[in-house]
Protein backbone atom coordinates (compact mmCIF):
# COMPACT_ATOMS: atom_id res chain seq x y z
CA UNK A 1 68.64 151.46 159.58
CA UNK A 2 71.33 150.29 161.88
CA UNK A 3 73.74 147.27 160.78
CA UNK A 4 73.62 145.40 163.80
CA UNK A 5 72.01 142.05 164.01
CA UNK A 6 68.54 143.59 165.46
CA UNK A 7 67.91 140.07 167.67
CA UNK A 8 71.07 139.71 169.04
CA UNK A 9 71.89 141.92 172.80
CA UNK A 10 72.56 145.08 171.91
CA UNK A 11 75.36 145.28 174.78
CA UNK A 12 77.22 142.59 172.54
CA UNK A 13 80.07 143.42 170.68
CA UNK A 14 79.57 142.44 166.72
CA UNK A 15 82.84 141.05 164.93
CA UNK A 16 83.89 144.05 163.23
CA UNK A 17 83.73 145.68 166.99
CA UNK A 18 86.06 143.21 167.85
CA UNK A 19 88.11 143.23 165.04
CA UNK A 20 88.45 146.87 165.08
CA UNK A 21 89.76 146.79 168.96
CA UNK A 22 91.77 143.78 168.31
CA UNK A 23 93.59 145.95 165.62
CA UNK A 24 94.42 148.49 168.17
CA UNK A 25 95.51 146.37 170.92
CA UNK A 26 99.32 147.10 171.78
CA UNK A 27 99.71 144.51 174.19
CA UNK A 28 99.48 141.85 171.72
CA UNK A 29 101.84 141.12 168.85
CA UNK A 30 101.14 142.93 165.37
CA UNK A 31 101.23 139.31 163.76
CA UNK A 32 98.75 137.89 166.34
CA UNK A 33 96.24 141.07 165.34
CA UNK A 34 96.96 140.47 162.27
CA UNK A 35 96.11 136.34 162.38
CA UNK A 36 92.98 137.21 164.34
CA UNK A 37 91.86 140.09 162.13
CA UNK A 38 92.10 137.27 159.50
CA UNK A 39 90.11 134.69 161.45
CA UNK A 40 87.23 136.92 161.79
CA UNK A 41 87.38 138.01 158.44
CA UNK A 42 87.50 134.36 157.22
CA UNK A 43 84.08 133.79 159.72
CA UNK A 44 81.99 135.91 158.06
CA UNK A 45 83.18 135.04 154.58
CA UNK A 46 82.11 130.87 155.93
CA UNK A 47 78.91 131.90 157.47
CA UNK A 48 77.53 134.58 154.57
CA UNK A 49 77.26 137.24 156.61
CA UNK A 50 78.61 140.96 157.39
CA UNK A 51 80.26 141.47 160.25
CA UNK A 52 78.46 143.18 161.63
CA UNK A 53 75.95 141.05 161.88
CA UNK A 54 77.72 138.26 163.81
CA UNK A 55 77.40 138.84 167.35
CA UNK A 56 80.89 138.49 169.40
CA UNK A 57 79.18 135.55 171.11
CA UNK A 58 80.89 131.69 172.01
CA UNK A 59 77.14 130.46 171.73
CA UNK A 60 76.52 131.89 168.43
CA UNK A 61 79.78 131.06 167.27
CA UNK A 62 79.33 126.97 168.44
CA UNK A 63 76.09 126.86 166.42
CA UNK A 64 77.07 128.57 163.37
CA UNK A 65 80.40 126.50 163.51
CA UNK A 66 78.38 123.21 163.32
CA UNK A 67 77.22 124.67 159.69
CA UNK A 68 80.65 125.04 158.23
CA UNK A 69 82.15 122.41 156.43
CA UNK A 70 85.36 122.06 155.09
CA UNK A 71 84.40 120.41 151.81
CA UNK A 72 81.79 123.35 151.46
CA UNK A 73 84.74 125.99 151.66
CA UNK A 74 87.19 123.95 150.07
CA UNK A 75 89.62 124.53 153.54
CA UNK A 76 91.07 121.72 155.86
CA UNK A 77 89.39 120.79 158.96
CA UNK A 78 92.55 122.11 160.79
CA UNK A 79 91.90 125.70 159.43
CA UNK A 80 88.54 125.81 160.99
CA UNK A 81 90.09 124.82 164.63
CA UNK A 82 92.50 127.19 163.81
CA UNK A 83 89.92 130.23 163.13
CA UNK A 84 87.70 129.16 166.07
CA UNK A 85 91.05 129.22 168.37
CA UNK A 86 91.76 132.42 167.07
CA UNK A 87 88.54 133.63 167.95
CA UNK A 88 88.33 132.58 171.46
CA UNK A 89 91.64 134.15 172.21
CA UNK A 90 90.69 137.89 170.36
CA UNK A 91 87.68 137.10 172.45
CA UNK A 92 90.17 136.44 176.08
CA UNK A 93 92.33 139.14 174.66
CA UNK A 94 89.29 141.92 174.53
CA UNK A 95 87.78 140.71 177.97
CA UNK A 96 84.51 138.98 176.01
CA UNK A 97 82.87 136.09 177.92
CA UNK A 98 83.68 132.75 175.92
CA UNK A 99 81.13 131.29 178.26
CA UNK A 100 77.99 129.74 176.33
CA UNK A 101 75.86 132.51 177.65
CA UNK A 102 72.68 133.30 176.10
CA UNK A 103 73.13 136.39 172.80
CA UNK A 104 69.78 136.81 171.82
CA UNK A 105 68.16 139.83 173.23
CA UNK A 106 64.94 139.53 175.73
CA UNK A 107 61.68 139.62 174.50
CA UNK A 108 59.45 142.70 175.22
CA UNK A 109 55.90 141.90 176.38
CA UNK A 110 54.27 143.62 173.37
CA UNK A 111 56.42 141.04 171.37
């Protein structure tokens, strides 16, 4: 059984892909890794779901963002910019399209 989302495109990074290369990257800081490592950790805590599950995806991102509340999480408003910031720029930073492309994958015919 794999552990990535099976509807999302498979040539997608998930978080944890991201995270992982964003942990590697020399060109940025180690405290900039280290504040984006923590903003994708802090998605999938928000959104109940593994990382590897979430697909590296601006689109799927937007619409899970609209879910989060920061009354729900007991966080300030400003800490959710802050984590979506952080994820568009480990996004820039690993050459992922922030564009609001499409992250589902296509539909077969049999389907």
């Amino acid at each position: 059984m794999s552990d990535k989302n099976p509807f999302s495109d498979p040539s997608l990074l998930s978080l944890k892909d991201l995270q992982s290369r964003i942990l590697v990257n020399i060109h940025l800081p180690y405290t900039r890794r280290r504040e984006i490592a923590s903003a994708i950790n802090s998605t999938g805590k928000w959104f109940s779901l593994p990382l590897e599950m979430i697909p590296a995806s601006a689109r799927f991102l937007r619409d899970r963002f609209k879910h989060v509340h920061p009354l729900n999480e007991n966080i300030s408003a400003r800490r959710i910019e802050n984590v979506r910031s952080l994820l568009m720029a480990g996004f820039r930073a690993e050459g992922v399209n922030t564009k609001l492309a499409p992250y589902m994958s296509v539909m077969t015919p049999e389907c």
